[in-house]
C-alpha atoms as a PDB file:
ATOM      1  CA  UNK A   1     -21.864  -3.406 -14.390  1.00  0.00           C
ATOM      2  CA  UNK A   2     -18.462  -1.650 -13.726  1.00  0.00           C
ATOM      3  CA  UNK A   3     -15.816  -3.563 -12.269  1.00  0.00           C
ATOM      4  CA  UNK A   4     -15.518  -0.921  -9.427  1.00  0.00           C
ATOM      5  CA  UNK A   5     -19.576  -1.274  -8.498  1.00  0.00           C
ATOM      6  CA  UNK A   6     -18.480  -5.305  -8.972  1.00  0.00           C
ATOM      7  CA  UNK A   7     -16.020  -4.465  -6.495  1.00  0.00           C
ATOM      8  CA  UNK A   8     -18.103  -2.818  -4.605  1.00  0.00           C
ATOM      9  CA  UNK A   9     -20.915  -4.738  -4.017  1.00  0.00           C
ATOM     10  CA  UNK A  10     -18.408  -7.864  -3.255  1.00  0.00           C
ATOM     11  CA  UNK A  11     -17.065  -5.934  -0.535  1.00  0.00           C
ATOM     12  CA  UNK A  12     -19.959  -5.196   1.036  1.00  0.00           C
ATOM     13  CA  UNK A  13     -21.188  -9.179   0.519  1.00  0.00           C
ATOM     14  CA  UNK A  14     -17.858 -10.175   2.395  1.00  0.00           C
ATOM     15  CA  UNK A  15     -18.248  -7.795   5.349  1.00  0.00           C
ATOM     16  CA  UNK A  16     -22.253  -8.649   5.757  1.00  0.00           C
ATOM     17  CA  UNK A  17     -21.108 -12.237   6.099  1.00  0.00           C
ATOM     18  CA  UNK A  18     -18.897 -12.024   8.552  1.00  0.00           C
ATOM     19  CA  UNK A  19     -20.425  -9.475  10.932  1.00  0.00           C
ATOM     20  CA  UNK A  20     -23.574 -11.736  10.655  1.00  0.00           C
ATOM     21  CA  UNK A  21     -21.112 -14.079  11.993  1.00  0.00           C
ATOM     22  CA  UNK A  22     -19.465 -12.145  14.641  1.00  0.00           C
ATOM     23  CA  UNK A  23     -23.077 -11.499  16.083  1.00  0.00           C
ATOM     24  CA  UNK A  24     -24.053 -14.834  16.271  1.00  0.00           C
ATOM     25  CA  UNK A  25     -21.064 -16.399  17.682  1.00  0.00           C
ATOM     26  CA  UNK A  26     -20.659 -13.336  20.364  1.00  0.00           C
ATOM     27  CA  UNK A  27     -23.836 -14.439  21.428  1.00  0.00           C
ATOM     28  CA  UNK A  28     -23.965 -18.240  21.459  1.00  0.00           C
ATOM     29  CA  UNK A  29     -19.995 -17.805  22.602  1.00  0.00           C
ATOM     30  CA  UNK A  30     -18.579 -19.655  20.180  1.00  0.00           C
ATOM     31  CA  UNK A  31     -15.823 -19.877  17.907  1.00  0.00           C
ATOM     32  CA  UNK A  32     -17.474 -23.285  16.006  1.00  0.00           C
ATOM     33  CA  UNK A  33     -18.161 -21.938  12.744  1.00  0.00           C
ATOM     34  CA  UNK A  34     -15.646 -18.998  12.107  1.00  0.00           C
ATOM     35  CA  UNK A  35     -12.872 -20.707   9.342  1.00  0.00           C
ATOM     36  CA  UNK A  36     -16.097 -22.863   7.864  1.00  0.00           C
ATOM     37  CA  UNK A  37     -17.266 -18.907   7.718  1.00  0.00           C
ATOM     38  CA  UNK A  38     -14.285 -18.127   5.775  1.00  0.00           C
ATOM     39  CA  UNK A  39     -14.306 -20.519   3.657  1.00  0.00           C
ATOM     40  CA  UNK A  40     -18.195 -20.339   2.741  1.00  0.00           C
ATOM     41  CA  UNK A  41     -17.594 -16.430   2.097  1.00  0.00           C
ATOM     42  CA  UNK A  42     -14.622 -17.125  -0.780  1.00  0.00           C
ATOM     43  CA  UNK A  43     -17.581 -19.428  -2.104  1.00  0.00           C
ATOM     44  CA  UNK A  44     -19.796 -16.670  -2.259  1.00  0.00           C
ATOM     45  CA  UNK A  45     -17.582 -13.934  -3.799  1.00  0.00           C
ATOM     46  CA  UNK A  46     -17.340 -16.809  -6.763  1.00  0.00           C
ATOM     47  CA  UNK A  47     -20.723 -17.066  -7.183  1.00  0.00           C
ATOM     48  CA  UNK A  48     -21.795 -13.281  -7.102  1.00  0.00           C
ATOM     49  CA  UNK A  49     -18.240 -12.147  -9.324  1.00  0.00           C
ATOM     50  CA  UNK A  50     -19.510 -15.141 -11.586  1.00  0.00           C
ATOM     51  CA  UNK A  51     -23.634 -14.045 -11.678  1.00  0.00           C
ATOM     52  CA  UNK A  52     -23.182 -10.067 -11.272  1.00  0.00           C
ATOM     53  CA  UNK A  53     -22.849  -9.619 -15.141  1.00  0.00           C
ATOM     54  CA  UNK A  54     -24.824  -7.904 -18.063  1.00  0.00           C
ATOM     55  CA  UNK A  55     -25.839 -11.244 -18.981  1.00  0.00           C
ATOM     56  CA  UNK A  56     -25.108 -14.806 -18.353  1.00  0.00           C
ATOM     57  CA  UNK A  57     -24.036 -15.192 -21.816  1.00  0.00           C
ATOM     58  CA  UNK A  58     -21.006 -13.094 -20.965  1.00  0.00           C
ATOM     59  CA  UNK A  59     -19.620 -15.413 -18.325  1.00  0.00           C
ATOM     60  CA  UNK A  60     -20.806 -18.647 -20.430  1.00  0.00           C
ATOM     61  CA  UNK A  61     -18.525 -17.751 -23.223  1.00  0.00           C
ATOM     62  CA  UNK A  62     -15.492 -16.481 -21.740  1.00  0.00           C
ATOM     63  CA  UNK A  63     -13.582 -19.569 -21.010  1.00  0.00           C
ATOM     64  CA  UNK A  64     -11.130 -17.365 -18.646  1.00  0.00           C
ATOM     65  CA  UNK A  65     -13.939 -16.838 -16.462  1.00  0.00           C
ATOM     66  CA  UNK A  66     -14.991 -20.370 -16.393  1.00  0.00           C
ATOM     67  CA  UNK A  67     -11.603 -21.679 -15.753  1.00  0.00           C
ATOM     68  CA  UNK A  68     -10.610 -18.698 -13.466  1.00  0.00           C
ATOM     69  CA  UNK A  69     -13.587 -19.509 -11.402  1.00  0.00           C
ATOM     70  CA  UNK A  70     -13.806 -23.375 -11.582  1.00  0.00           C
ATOM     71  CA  UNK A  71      -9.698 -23.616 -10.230  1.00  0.00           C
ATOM     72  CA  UNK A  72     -11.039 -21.051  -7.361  1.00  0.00           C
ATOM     73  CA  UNK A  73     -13.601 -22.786  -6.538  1.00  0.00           C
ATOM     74  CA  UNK A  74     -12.026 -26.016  -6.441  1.00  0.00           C
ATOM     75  CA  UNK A  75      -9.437 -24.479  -4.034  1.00  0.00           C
ATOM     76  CA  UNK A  76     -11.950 -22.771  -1.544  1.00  0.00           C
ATOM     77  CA  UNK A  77     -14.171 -26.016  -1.368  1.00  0.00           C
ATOM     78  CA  UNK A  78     -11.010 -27.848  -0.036  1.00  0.00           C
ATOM     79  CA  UNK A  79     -10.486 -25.111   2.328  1.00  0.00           C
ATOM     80  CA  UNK A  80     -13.390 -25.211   3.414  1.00  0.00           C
ATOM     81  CA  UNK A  81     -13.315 -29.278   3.824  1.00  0.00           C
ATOM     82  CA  UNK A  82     -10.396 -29.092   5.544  1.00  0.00           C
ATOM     83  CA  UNK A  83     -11.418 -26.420   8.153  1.00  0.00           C
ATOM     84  CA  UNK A  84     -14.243 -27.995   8.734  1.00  0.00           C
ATOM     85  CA  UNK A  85     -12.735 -30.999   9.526  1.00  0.00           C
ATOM     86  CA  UNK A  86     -10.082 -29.563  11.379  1.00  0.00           C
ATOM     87  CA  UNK A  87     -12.782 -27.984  13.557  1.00  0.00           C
ATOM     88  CA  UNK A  88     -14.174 -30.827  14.521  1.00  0.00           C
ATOM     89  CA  UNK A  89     -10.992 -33.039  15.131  1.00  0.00           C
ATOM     90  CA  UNK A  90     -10.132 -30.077  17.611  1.00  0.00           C
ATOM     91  CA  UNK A  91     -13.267 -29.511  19.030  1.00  0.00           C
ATOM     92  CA  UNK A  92     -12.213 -25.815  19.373  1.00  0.00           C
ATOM     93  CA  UNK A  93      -9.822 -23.352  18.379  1.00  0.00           C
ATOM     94  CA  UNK A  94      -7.539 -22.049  21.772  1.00  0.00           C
ATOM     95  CA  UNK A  95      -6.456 -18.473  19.411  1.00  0.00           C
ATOM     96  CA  UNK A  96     -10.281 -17.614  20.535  1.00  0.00           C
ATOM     97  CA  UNK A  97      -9.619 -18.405  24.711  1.00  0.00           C
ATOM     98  CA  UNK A  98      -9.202 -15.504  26.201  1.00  0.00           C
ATOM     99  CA  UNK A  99     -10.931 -13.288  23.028  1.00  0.00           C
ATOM    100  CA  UNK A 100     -14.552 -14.607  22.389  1.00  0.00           C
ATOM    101  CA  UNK A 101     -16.233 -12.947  25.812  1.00  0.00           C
ATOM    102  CA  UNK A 102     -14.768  -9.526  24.476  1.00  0.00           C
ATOM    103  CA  UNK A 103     -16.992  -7.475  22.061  1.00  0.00           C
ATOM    104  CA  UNK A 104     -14.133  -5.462  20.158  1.00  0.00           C
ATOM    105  CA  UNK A 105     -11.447  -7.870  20.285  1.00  0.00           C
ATOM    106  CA  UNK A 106     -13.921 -10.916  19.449  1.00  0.00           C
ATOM    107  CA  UNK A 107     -15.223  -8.638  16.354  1.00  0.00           C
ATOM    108  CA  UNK A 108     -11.309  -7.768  15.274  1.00  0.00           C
ATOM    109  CA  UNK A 109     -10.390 -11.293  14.219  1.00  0.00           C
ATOM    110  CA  UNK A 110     -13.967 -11.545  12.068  1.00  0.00           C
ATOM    111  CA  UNK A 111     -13.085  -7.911  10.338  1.00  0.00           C
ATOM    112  CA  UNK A 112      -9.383  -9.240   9.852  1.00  0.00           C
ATOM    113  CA  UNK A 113     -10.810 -12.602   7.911  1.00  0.00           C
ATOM    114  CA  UNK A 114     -12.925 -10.391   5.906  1.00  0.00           C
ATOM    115  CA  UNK A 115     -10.389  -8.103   4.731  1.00  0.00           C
ATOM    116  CA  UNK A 116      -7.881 -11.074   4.107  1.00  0.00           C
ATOM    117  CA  UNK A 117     -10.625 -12.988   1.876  1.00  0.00           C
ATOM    118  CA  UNK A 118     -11.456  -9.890   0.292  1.00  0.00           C
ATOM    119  CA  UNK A 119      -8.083  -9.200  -0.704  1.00  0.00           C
ATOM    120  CA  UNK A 120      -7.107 -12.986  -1.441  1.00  0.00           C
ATOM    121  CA  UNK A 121     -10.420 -12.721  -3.858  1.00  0.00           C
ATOM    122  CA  UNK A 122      -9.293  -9.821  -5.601  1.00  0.00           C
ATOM    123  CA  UNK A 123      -7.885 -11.546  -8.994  1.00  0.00           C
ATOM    124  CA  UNK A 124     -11.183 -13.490  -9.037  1.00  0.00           C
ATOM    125  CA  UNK A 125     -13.091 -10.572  -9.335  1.00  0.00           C
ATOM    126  CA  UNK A 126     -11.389  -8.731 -11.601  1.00  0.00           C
ATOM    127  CA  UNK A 127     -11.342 -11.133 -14.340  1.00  0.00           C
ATOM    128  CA  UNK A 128     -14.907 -11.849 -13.537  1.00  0.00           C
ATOM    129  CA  UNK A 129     -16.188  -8.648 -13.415  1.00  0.00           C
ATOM    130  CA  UNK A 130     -14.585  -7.717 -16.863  1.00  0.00           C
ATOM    131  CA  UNK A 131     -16.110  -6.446 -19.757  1.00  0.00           C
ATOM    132  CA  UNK A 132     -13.135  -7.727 -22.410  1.00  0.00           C
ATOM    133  CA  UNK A 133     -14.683 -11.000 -24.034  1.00  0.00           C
ATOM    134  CA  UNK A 134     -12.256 -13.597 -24.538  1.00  0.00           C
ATOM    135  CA  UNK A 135     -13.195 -16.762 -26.473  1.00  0.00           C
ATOM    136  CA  UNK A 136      -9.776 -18.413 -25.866  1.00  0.00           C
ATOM    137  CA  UNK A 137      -6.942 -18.657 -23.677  1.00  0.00           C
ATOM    138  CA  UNK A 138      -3.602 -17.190 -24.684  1.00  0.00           C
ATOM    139  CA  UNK A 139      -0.168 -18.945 -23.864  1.00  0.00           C
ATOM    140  CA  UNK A 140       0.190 -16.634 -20.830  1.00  0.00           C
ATOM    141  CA  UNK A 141      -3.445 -17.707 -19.904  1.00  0.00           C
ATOM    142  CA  UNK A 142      -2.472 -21.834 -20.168  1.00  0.00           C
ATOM    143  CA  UNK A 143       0.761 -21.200 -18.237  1.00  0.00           C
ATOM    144  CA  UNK A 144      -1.259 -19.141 -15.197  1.00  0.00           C
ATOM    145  CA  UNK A 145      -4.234 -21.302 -14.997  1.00  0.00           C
ATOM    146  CA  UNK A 146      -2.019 -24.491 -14.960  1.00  0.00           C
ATOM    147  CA  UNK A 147      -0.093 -23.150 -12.167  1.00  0.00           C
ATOM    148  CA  UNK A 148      -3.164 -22.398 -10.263  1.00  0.00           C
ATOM    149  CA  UNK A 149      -4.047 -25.920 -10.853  1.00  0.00           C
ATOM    150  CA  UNK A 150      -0.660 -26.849  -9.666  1.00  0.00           C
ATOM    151  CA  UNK A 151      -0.978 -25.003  -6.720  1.00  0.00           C
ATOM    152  CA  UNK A 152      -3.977 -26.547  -5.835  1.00  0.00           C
ATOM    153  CA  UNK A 153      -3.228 -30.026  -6.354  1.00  0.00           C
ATOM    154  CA  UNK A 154       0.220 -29.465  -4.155  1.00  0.00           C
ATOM    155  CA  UNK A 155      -2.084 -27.786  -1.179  1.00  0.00           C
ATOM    156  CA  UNK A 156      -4.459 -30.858  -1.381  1.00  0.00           C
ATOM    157  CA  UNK A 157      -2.003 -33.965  -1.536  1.00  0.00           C
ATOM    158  CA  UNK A 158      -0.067 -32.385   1.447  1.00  0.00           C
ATOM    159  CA  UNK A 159      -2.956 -31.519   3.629  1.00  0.00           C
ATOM    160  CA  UNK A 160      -3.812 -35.566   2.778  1.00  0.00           C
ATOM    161  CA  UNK A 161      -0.229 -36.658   3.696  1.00  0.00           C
ATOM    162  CA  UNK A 162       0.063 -34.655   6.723  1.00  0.00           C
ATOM    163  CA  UNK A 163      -3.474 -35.751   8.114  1.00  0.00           C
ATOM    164  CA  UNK A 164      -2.964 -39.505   7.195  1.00  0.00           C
ATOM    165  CA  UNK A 165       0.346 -39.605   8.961  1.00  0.00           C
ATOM    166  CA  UNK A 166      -0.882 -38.103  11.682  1.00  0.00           C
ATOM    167  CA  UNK A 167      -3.672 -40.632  11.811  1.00  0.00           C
ATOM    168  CA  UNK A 168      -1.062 -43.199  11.734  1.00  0.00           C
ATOM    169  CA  UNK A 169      -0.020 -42.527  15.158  1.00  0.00           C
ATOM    170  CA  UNK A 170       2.921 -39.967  13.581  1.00  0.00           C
ATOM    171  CA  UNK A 171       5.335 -42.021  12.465  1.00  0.00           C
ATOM    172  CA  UNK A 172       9.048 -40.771  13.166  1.00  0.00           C
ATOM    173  CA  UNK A 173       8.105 -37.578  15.150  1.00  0.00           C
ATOM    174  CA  UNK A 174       7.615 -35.238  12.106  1.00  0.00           C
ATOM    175  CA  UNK A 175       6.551 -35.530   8.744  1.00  0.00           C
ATOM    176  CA  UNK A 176       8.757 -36.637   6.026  1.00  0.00           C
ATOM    177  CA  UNK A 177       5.762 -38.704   4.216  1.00  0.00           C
ATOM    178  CA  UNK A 178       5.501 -37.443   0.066  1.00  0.00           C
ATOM    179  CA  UNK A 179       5.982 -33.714  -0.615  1.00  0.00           C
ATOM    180  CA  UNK A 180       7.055 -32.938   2.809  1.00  0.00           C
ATOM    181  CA  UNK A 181      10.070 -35.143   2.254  1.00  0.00           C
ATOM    182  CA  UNK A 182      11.083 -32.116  -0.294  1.00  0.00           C
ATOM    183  CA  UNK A 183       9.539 -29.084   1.440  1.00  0.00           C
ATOM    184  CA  UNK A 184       9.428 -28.467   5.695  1.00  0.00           C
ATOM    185  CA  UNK A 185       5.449 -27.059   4.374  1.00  0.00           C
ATOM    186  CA  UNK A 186       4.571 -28.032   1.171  1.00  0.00           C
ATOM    187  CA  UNK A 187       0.941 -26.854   1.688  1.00  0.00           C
ATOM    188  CA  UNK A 188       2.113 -23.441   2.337  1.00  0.00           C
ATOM    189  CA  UNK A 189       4.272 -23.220  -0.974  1.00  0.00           C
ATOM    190  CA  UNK A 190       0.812 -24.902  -3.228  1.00  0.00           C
ATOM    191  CA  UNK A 191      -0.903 -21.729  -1.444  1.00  0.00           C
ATOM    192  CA  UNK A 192       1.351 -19.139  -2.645  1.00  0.00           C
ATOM    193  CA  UNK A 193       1.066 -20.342  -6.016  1.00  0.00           C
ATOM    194  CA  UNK A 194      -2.103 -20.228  -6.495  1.00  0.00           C
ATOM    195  CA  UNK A 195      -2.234 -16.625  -6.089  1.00  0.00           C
ATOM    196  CA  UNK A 196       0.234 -15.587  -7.604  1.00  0.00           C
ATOM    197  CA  UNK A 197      -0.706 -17.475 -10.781  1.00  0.00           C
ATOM    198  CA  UNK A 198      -4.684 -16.109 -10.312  1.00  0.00           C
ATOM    199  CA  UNK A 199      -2.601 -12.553 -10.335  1.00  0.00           C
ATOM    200  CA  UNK A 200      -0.888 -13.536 -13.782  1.00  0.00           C
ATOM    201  CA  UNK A 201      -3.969 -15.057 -15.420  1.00  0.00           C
ATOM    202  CA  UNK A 202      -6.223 -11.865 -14.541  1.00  0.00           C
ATOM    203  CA  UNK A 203      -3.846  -9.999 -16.684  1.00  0.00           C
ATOM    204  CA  UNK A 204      -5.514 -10.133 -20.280  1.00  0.00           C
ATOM    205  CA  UNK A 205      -8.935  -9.284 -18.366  1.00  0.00           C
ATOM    206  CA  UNK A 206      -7.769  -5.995 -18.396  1.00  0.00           C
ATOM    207  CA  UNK A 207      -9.799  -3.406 -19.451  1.00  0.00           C
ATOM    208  CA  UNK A 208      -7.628  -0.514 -20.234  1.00  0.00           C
ATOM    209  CA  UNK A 209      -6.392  -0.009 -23.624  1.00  0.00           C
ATOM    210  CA  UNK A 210      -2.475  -0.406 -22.588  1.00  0.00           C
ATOM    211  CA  UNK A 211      -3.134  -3.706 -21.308  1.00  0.00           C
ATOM    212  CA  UNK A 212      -2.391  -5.146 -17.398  1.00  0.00           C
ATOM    213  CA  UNK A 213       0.872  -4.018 -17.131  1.00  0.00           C
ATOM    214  CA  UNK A 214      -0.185   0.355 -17.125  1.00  0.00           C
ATOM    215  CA  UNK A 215      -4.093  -0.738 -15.370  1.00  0.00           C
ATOM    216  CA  UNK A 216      -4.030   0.169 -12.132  1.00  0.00           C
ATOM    217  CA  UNK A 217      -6.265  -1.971 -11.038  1.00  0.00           C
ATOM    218  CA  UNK A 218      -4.487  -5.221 -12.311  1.00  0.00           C
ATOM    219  CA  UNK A 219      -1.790  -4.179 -10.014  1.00  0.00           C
ATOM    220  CA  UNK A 220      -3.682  -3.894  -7.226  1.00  0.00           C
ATOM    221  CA  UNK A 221      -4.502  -7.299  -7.364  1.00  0.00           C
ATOM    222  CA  UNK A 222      -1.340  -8.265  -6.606  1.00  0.00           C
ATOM    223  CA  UNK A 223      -2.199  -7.576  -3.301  1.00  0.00           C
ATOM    224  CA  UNK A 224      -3.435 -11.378  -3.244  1.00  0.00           C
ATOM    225  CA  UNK A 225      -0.310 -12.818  -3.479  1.00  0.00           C
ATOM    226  CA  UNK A 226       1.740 -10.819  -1.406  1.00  0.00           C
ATOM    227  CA  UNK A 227      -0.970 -10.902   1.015  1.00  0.00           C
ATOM    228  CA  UNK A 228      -1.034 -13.950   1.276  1.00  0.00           C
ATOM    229  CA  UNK A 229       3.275 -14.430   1.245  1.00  0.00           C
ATOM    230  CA  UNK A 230       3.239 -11.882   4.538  1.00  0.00           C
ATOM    231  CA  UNK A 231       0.431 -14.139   6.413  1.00  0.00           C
ATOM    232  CA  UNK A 232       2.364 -16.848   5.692  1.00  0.00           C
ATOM    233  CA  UNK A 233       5.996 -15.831   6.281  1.00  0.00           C
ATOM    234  CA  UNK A 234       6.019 -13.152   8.507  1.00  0.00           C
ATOM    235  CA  UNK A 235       2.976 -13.106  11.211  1.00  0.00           C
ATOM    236  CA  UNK A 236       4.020 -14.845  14.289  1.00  0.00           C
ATOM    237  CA  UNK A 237       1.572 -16.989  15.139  1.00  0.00           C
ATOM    238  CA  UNK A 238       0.705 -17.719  11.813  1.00  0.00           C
ATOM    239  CA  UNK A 239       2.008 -19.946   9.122  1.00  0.00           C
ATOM    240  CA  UNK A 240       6.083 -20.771   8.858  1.00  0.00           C
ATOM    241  CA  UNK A 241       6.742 -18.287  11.679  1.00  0.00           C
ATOM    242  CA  UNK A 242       4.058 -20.143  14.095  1.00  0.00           C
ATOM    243  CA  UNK A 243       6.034 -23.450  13.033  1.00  0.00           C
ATOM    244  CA  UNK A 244       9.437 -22.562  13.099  1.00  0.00           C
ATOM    245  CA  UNK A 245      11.876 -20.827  15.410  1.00  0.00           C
ATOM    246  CA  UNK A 246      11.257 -21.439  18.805  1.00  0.00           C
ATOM    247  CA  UNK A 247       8.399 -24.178  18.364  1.00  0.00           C
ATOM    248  CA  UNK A 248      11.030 -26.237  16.730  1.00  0.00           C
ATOM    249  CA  UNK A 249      12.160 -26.755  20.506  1.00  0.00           C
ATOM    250  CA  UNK A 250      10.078 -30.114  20.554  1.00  0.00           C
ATOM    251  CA  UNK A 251      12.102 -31.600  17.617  1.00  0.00           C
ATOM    252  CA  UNK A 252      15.449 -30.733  18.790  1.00  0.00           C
ATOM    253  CA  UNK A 253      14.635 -32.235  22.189  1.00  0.00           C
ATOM    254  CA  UNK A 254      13.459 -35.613  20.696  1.00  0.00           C
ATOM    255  CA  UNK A 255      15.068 -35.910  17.564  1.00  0.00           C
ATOM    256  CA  UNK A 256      18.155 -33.608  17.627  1.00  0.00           C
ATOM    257  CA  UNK A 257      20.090 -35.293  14.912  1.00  0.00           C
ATOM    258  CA  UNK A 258      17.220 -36.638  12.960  1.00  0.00           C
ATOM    259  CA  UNK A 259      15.633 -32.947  12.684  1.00  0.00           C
ATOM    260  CA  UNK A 260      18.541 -31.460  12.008  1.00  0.00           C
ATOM    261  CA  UNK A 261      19.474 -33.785   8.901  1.00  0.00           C
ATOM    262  CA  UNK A 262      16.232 -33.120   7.609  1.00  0.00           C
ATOM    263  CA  UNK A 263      16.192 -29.531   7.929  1.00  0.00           C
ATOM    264  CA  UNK A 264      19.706 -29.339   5.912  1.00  0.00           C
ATOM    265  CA  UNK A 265      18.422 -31.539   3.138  1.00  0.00           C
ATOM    266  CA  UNK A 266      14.751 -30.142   3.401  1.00  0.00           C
ATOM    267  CA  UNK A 267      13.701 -26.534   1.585  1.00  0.00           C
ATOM    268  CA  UNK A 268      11.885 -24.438   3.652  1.00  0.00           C
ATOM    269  CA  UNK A 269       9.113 -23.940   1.377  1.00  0.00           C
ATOM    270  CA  UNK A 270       9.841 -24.495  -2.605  1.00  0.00           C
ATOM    271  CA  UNK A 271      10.122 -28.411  -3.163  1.00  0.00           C
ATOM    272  CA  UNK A 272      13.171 -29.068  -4.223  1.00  0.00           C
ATOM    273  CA  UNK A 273      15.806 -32.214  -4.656  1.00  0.00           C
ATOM    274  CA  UNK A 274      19.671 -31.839  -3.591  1.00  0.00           C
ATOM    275  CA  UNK A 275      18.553 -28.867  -1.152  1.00  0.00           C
ATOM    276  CA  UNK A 276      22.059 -29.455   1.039  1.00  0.00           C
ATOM    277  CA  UNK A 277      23.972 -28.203  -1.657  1.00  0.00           C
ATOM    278  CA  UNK A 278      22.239 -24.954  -2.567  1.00  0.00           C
ATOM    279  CA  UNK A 279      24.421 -22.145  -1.500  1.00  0.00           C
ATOM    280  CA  UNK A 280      23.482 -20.436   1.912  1.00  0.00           C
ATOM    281  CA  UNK A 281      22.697 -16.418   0.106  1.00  0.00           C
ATOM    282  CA  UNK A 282      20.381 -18.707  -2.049  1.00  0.00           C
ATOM    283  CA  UNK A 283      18.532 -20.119   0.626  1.00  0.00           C
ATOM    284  CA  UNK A 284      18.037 -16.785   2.341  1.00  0.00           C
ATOM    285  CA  UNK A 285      16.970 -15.070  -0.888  1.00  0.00           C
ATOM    286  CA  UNK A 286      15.371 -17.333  -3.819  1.00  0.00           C
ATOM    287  CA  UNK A 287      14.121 -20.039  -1.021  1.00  0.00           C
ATOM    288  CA  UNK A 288      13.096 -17.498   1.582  1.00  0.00           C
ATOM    289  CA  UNK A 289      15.015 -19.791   4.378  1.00  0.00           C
ATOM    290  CA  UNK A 290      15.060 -16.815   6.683  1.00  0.00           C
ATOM    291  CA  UNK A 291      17.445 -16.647   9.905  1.00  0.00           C
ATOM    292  CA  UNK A 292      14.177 -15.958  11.906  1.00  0.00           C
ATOM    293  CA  UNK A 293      12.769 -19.400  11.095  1.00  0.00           C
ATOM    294  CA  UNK A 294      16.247 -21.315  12.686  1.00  0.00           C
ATOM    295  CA  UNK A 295      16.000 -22.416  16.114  1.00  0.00           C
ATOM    296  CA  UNK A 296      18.194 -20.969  18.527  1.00  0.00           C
ATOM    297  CA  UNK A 297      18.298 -21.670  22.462  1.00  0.00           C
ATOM    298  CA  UNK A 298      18.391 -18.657  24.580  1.00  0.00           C
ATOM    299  CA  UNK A 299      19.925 -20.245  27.698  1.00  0.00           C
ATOM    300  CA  UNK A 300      21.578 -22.692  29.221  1.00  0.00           C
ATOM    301  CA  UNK A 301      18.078 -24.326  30.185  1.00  0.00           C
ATOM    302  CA  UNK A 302      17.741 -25.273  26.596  1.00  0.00           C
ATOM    303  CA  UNK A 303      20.412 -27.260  25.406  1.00  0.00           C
ATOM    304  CA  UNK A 304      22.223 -26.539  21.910  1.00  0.00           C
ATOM    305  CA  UNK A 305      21.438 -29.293  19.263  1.00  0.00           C
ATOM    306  CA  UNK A 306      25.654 -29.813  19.471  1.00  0.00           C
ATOM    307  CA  UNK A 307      25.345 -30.516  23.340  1.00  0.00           C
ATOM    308  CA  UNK A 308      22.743 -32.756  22.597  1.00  0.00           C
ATOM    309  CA  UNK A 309      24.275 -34.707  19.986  1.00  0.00           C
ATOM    310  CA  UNK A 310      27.146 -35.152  22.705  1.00  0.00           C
ATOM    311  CA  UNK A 311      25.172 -36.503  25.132  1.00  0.00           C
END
């Protein structure tokens, strides 16, 4: 099979999952089972990208496929734990309120998670769905997969963390507990990695004689990572953006000098020791400590964090 029918047919796998899912929770009105959807549909794409060869031999003996797929795997299964969970600590999801009784906008948010795990997918496929036979990993190939792993194992211990200190009755007001004690979202930063290292590891599963770097295709997959950097960064209501800026209100409030210590010795998003002294262009640039993500009261109703430390 081509990689483009590969492509294809994983496409059309992703979509038939989640308008299945779209029908049946417009009709039970329900928003239960849509990130457990999510999550279930990455686990799909592995399987199919993984089975949809010439032969099972050819996926059996490439050990880039098997450790491309067993790292992705291993990171959608915790997703999916962890939504799962997460859905039934909440017992609901309020983004879904005012949205779930409404056909079109109900059916937008199921199209959007298709296209993002689609897209997030798209390294996985393409080293799956290629015809080059590798029977070893390169240097490149050691380096990429072990930062996948990396990634991983950072999203995973911080997810733990958070949720245990939360269990413990939240400790302090916000979470300085393991890797959050050297990253403001740790779990975010594991995330990025791991796609941007599946981007870097699909490169030698190129098919075109030049290699990754003049294939198209290969490039398009870095879609996945920067995909995943603009969810993450840049949509309010999602990721750092939903967390920082104006939320932060709740800190400053409670803990005004205690959050803003942390925040000066605390990267945004890349763990890192001695953060205080990194200068402030490198913050904004390497560490992607954006302006947007300070808080900063509008009015005199909210009090600076200096007026509060005065008090």
């Amino acid at each position: 099979m081509s990689q483009g029918f590969v492509y294809a047919i994983s496409v059309a796998v992703t979509f038939g999952i989640q308008l299945t899912g779209f029908a049946v929770a417009y009709l039970l009105q329900t928003e239960t089972f849509y990130d457990i959807l999510g999550g279930l549909n990455y686990l799909a794409l592995a399987v199919w990208s993984a089975s949809g060869q010439k032969s099972d031999l050819q996926f059996h003996d490439d050990p880039r496929k098997i450790a491309m797929t067993a790292v992705f795997v291993c990171s959608r299964s915790w997703l999916l734990l962890f939504l799962a969970w997460r859905a039934h600590e909440r017992k609901g999801d309020s983004r879904f309120d005012e949205v779930k009784d409404k056909f079109f906008s109900f059916l937008v948010y199921w199209i959007v998670q298709g296209l993002w795990v689609m897209l997030i997918s798209m390294p996985l496929v393409f080293v799956n769905s290629s015809s080059v036979l590798k029977t070893e990993l390169s240097p490149l190939d050691f380096i990429a997969i072990i930062g996948f792993g990396l990634g991983v194992f950072t999203e995973v211990i911080s997810d733990i963390q958070k949720a245990l200190w939360v269990k413990a009755g939240r400790n302090g007001g916000f979470c300085t507990v393991g890797l959050w004690a050297f990253s403001r979202h740790p779990n975010y930063f594991g995330e990025i990695l791991q796609w941007w290292c599946a981007w870097i590891f699909a490169y030698s599963s190129s098919e075109v004689s030049g290699g990754g770097v003049v294939d198209p295709l290969w490039w398009g997959c870095i879609v996945s990572p920067l995909f995943t950097m603009h969810i993450l960064l840049n949509i309010p209501g999602t990721g750092i953006t939903h967390a920082e800026g104006k939320n932060l209100k709740r800190y400053y409030d409670k803990f005004p000098s205690e959050y803003s210590e942390y925040r000066s010795n605390t990267s945004v998003l890349i763990p890192f020791i001695g953060y205080r002294h990194v200068p402030s262009f490198l913050k904004r640039t390497i560490f992607l400590d954006f302006e947007r993500y300070e808080y900063k009261p509008r009015d005199d109703k909210t009090p600076s964090v200096d007026a509060k430390k005065a008090m």
